[in-house]
Protein backbone atom coordinates (compact mmCIF):
# COMPACT_ATOMS: atom_id res chain seq x y z
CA UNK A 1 -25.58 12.11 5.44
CA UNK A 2 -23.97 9.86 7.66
CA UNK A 3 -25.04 8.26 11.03
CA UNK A 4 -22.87 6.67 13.58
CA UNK A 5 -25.20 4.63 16.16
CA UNK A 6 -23.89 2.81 18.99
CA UNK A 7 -20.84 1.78 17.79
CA UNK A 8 -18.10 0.10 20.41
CA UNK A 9 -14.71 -1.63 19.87
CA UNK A 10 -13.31 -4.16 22.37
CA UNK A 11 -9.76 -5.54 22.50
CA UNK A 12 -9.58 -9.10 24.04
CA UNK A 13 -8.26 -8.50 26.91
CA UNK A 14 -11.16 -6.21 27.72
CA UNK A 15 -10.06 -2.77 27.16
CA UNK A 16 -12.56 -0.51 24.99
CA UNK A 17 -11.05 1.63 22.48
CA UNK A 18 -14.81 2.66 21.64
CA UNK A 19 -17.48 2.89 24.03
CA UNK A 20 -21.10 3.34 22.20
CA UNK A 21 -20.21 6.03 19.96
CA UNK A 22 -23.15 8.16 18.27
CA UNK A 23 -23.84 11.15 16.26
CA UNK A 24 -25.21 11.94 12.75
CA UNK A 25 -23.32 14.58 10.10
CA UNK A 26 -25.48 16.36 7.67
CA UNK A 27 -24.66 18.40 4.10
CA UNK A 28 -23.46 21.45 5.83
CA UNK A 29 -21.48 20.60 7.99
CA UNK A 30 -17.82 20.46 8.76
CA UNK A 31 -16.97 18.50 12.20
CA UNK A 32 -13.90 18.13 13.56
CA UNK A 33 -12.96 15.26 15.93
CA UNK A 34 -10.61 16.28 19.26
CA UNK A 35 -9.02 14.32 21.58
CA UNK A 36 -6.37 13.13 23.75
CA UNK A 37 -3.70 10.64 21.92
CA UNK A 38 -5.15 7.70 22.31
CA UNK A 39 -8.14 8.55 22.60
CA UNK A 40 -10.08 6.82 19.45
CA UNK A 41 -10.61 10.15 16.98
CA UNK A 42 -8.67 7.67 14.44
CA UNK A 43 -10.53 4.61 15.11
CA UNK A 44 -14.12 6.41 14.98
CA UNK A 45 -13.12 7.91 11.80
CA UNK A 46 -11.92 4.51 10.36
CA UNK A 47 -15.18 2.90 11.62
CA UNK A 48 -17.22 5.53 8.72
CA UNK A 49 -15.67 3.87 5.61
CA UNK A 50 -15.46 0.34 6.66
CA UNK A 51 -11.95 0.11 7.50
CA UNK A 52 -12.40 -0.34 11.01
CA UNK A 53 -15.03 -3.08 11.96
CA UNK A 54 -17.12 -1.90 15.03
CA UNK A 55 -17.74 -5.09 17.64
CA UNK A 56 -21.36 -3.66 17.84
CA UNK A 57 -23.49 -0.78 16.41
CA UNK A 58 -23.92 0.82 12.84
CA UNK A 59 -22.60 2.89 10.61
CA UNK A 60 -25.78 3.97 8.60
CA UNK A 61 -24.33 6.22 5.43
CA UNK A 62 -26.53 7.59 2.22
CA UNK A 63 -25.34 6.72 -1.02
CA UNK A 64 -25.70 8.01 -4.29
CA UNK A 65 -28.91 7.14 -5.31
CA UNK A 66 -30.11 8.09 -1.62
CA UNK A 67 -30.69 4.14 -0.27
CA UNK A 68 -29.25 3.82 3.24
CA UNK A 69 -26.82 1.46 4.23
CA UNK A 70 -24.90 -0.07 7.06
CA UNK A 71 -21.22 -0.01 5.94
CA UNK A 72 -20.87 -2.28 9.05
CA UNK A 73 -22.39 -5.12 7.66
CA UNK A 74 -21.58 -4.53 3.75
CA UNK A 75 -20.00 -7.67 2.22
CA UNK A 76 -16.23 -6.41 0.90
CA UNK A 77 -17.53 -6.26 -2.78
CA UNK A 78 -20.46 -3.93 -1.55
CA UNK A 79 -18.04 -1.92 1.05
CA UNK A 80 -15.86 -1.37 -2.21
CA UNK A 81 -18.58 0.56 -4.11
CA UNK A 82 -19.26 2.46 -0.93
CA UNK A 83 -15.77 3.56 -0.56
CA UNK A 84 -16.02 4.74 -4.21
CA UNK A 85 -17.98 8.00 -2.89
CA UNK A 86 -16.37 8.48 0.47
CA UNK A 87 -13.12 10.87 -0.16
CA UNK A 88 -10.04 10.85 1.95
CA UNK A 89 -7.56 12.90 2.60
CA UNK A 90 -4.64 11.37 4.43
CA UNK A 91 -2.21 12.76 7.18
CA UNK A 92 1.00 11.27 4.89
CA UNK A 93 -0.76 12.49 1.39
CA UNK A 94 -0.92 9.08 0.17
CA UNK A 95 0.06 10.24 -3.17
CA UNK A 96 2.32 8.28 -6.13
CA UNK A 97 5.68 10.44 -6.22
CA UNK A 98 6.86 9.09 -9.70
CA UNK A 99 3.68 10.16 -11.18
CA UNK A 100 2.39 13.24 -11.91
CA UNK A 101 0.61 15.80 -10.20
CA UNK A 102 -2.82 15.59 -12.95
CA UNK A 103 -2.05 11.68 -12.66
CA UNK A 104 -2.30 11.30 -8.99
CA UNK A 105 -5.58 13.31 -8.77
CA UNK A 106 -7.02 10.89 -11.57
CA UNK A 107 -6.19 8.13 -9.42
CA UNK A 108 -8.76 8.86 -7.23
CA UNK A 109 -10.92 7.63 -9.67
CA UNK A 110 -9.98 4.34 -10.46
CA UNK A 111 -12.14 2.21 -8.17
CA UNK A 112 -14.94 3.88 -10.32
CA UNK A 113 -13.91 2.60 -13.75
CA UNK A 114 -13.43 -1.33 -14.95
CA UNK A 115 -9.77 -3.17 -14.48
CA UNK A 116 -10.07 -3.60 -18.44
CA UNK A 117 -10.33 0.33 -18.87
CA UNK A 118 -7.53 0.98 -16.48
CA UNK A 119 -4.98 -1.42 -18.27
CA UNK A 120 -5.43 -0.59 -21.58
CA UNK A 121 -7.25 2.67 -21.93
CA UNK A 122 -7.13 4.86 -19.10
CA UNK A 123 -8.37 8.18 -18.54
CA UNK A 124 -10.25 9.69 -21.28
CA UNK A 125 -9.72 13.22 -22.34
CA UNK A 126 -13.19 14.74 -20.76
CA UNK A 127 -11.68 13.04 -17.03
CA UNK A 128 -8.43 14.63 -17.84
CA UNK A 129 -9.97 17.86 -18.04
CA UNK A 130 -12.10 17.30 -15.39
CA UNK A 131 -8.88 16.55 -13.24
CA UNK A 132 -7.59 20.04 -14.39
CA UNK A 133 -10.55 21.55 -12.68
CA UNK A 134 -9.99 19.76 -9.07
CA UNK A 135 -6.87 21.14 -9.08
CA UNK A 136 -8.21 24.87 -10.44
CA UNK A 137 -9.73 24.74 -7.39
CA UNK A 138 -6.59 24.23 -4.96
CA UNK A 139 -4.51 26.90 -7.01
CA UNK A 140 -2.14 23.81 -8.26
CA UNK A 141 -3.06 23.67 -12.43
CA UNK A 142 0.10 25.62 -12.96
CA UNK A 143 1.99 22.20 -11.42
CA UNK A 144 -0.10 19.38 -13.09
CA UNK A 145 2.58 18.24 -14.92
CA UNK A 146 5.32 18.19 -12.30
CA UNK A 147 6.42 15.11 -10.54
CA UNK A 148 4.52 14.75 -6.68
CA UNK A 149 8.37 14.12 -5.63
CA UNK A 150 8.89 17.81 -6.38
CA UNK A 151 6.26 19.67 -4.41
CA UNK A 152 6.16 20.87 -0.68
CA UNK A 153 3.98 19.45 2.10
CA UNK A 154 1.48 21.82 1.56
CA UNK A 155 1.15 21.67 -2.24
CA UNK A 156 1.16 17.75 -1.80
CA UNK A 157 -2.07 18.11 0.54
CA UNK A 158 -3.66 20.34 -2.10
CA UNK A 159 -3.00 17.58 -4.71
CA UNK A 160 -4.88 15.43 -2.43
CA UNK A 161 -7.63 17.39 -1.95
CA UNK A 162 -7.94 17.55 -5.98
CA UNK A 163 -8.03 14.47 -5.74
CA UNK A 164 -11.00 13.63 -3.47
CA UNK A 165 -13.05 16.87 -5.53
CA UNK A 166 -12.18 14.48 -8.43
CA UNK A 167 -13.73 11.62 -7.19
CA UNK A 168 -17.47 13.49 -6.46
CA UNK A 169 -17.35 11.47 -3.42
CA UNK A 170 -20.96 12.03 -0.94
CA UNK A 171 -18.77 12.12 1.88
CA UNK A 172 -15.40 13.46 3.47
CA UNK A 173 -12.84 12.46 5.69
CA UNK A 174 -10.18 14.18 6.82
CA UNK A 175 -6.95 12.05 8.84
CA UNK A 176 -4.81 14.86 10.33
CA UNK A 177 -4.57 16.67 7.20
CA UNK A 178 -2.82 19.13 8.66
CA UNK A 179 -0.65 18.16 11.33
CA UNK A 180 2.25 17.58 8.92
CA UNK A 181 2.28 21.50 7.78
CA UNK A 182 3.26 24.84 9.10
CA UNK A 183 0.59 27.45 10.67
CA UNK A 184 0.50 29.35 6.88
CA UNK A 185 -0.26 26.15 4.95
CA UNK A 186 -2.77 24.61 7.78
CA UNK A 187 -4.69 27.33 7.10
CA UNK A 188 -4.61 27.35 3.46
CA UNK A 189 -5.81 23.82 4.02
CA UNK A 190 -8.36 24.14 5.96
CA UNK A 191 -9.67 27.31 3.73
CA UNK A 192 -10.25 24.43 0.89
CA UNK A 193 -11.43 22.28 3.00
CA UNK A 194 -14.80 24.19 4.77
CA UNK A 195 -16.54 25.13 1.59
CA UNK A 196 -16.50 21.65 0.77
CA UNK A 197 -18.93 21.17 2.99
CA UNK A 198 -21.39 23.02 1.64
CA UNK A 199 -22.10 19.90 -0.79
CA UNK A 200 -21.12 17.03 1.35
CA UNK A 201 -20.39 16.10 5.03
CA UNK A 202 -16.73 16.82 6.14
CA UNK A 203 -15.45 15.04 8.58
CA UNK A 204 -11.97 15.92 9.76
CA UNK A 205 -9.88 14.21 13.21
CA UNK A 206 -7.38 17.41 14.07
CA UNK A 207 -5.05 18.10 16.70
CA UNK A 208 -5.52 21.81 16.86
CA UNK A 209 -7.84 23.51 19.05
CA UNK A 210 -7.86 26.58 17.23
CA UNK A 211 -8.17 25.34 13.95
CA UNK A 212 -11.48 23.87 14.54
CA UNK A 213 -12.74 26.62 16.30
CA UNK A 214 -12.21 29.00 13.50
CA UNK A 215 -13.49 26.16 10.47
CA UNK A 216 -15.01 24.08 11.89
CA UNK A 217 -18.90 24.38 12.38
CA UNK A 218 -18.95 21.44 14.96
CA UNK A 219 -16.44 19.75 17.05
CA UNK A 220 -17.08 16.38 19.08
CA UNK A 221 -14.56 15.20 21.46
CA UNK A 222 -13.59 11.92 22.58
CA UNK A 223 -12.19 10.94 25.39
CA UNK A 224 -11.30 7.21 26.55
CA UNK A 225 -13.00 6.15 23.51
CA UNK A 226 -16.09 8.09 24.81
CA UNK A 227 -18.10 11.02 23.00
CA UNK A 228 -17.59 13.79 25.84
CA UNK A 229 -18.48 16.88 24.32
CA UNK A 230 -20.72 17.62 21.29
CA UNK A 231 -21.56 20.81 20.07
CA UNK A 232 -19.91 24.74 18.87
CA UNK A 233 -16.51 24.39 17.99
CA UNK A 234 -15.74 27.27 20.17
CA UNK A 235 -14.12 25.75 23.37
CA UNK A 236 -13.37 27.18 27.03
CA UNK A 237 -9.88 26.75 28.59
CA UNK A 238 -11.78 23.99 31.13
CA UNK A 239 -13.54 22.41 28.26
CA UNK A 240 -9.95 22.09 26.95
CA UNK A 241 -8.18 20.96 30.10
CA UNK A 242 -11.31 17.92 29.92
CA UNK A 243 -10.65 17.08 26.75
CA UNK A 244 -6.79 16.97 26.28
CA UNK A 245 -5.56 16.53 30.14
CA UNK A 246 -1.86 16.82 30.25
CA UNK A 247 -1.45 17.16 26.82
CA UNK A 248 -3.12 20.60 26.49
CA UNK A 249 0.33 22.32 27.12
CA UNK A 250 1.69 20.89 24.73
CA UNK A 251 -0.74 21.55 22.33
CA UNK A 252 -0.56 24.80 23.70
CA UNK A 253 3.34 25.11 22.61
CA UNK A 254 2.41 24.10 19.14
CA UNK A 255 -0.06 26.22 18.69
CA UNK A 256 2.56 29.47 19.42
């Protein structure tokens, strides 16, 4: 669970890029986060694992062991462990291309084991095959050997959702994990992505509509760093034209 109360960013000059910003994401539950360019999806979703310090509010997020904490006021050796069990999966893939494919999901585990272990030992065999079954479960064992440098857009993004399975994490964020693919691959990815959700909270910031309408099971929308809409992901052509302004015909033409 994870609970976003109040929370507000203002630049000195007196512009708010978040304006009191609240709602709560249970196991369950996939959300995805529309808006505008501009508009603060990014910014809210940096504010849930710390890297992105809200002026005011909290950011109240369950751990492990089930203790609550405010990531907003977590000392950086505390915010660390935190981050250990929120999972990420980036826009750009984020992934090593020299290494491997079974190496890079592995990585997502290193915050979790000791700078002496890492140096000089590594992963043990049991984490290796562990690894194997993340990426069972994105279709991509047959490649776990191959270089990242030699896979496609898509089959990079299903490395790095490997890796975030990998790292059990008790939450999930999602940066635009599609907007760098084709229609056929954004919906492979988001097919991976929902039944994640079962287990943990998925939180995703997307740029399509239509995607979240047919994934997601919740969609809030910001707008001028303001929560404006809050409920099914199933939105009407004026709920749309709200939301997105002049930009909804262009996200209209990418869509087609």
């Amino acid at each position: 669970m994870i609970e976003v109360i109040n929370i507000s960013k203002t630049l000195p000059n007196g512009k708010k890029l978040l304006d009191n910003i609240s709602f709560k994401v249970k196991k369950g539950e996939f959300v995805g986060i529309l808006g505008a360019s501009g508009a603060g999806k990014t910014l809210t979703l940096r504010s849930l694992n710390g890297l992105l310090k809200p002026d005011s509010g909290s950011v109240v997020f369950k751990n492990e062991i089930g203790e609550k904490v405010n990531i907003c006021t977590l000392s950086n050796k505390k915010l660390r462990k935190v981050r250990q069990k929120i999972g990420v999966i980036f826009q750009g893939y984020h992934l090593v291309q020299r290494l491997s494919v079974l190496e890079n999901v592995m990585i997502g585990r290193l915050g979790s084991i000791s700078t002496f272990r890492s140096i000089f030992y590594g992963f043990t065999d049991a984490e290796a095959h562990e690894a194997m079954g993340a990426l069972e479960k994105v279709n991509m064992e047959h490649l776990a050997n191959n270089k990242v440098s030699s896979l496609s857009g898509g089959e990079k993004q299903r490395v790095g959702i490997a890796r975030a399975i990998f790292q059990k994490p008790n939450l999930l964020l999602a940066d635009e994990p599609i907007s760098n693919l084709d229609p056929k691959n954004a919906k492979l990815i988001m097919k991976l992505i929902k039944p994640l959700s079962e287990e943990i909270p998925v939180i995703g910031v997307f740029h399509q509509p239509e995607m979240t309408a047919k994934y997601c099971t919740r969609v809030i929308a910001i707008k001028e760093g303001k929560i404006i809409y809050d409920g099914e992901p199933n939105l009407s052509e004026s709920q749309l034209s709200e939301i997105y302004g002049e930009e909804l015909s262009t996200l209209a033409l990418q869509g087609k």
